[in-house]
C-alpha atoms as a PDB file:
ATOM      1  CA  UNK A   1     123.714  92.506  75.914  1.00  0.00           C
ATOM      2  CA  UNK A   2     123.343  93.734  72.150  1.00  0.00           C
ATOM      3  CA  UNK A   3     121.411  97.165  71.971  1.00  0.00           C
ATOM      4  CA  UNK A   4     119.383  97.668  68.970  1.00  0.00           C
ATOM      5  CA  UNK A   5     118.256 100.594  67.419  1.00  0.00           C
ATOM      6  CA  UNK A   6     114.552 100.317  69.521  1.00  0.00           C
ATOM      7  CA  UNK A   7     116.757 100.338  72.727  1.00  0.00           C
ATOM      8  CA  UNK A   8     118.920 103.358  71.252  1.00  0.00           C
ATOM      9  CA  UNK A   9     115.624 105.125  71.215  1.00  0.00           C
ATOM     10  CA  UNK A  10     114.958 104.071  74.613  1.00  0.00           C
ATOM     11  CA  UNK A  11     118.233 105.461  76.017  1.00  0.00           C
ATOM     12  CA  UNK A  12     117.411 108.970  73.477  1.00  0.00           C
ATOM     13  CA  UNK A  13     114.870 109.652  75.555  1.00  0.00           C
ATOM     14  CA  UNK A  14     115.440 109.095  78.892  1.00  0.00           C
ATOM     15  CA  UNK A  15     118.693 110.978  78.414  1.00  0.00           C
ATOM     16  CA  UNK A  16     116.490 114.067  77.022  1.00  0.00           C
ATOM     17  CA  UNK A  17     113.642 113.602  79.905  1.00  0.00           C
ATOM     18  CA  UNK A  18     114.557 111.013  82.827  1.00  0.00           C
ATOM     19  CA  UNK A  19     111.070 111.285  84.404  1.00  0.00           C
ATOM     20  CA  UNK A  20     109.226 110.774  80.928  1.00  0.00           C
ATOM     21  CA  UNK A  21     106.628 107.805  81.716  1.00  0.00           C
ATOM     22  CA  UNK A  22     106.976 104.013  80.328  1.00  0.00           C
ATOM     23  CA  UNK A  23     103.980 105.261  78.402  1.00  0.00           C
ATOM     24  CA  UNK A  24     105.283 108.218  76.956  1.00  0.00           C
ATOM     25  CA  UNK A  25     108.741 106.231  75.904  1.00  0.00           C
ATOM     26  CA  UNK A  26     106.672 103.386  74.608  1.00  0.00           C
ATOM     27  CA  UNK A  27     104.550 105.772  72.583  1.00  0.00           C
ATOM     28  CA  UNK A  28     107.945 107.601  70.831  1.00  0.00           C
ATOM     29  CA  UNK A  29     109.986 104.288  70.543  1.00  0.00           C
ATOM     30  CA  UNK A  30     106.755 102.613  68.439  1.00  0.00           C
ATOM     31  CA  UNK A  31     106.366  99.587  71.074  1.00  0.00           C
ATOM     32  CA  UNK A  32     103.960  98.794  73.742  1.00  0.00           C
ATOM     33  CA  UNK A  33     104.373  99.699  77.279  1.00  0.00           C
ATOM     34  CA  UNK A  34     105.103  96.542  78.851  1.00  0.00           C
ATOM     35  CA  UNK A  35     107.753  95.926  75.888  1.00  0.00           C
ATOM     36  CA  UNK A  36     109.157  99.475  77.036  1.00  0.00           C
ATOM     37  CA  UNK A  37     109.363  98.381  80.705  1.00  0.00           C
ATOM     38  CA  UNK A  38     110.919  95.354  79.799  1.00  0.00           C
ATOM     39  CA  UNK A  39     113.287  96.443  77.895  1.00  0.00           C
ATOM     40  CA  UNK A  40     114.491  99.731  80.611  1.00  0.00           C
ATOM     41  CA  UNK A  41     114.564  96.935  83.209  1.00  0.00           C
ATOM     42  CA  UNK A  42     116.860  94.515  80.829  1.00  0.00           C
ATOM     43  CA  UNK A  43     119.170  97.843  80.601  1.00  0.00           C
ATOM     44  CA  UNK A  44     119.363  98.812  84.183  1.00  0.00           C
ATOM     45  CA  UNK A  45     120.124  95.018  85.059  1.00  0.00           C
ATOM     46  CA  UNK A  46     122.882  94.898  82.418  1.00  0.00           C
ATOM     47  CA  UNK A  47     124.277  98.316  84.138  1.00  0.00           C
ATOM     48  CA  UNK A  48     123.805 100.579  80.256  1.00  0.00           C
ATOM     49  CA  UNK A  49     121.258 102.502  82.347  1.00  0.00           C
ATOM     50  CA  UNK A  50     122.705 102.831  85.801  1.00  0.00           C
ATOM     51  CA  UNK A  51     120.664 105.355  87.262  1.00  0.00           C
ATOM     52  CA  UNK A  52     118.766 108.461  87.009  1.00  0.00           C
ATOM     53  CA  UNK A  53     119.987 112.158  88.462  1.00  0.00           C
ATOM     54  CA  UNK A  54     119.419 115.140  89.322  1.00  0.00           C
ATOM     55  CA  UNK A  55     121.361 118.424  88.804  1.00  0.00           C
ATOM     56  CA  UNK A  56     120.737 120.997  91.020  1.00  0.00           C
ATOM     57  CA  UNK A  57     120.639 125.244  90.673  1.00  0.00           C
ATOM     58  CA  UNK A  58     123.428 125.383  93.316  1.00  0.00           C
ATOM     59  CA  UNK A  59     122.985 129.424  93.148  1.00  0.00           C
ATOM     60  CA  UNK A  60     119.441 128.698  93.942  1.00  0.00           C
ATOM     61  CA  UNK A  61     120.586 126.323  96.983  1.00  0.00           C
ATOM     62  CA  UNK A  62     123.039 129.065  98.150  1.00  0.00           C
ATOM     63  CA  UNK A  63     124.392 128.077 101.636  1.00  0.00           C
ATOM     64  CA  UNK A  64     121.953 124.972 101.593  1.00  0.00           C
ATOM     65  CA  UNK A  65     123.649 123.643  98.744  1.00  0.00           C
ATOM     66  CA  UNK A  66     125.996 121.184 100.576  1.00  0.00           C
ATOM     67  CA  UNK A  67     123.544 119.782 103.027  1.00  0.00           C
ATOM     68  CA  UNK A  68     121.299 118.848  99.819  1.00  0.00           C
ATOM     69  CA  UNK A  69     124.559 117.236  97.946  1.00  0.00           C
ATOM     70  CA  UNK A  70     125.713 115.082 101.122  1.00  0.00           C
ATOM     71  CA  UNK A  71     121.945 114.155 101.285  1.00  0.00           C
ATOM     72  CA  UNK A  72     122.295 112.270  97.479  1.00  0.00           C
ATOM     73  CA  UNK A  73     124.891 110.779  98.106  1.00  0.00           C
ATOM     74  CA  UNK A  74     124.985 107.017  98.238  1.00  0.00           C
ATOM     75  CA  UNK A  75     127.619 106.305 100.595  1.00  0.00           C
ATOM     76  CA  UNK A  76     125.998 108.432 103.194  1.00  0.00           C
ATOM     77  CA  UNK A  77     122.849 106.155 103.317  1.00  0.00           C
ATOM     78  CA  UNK A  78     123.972 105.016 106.759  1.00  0.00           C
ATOM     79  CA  UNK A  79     123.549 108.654 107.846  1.00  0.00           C
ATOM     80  CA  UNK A  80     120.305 109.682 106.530  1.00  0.00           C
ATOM     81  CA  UNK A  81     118.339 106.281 108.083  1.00  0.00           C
ATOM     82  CA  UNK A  82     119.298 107.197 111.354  1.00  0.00           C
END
């Protein structure tokens, strides 16, 4: 896949504010939503985007701070469901 300088945009922003809205991202990249959502979802398929995270205050977790990492992390999905 060939990124062009709309998509660069695209990945500007999300990297500055993951939770900004397909509105919002639309609205600063000078396209329509459903163009915007198209074009994240073309990005996440062809693994540019591949995936969205958190960072946590782990002085503000304190002792908690491991039980919160070992929830996020993927390979302990089998854990958490049960």
């Amino acid at each position: 896949m060939k990124v062009d300088e709309i998509d660069v945009k695209i990945l500007e922003l999300i990297n500055e504010n993951p939770k900004m809205s397909y509105r919002k991202i639309a609205k600063h990249a000078n396209i329509t939503t459903p163009t915007a959502i198209q074009r994240i979802l073309k990005m996440e398929k062809n693994k540019i985007i591949m995936g969205y995270h958190a960072i946590l205050n782990s002085k503000l977790l304190s002792i908690y701070k491991d039980i919160y990492i070992l929830k996020f992390l993927p390979e302990n999905n089998k854990l958490l469901q049960k």
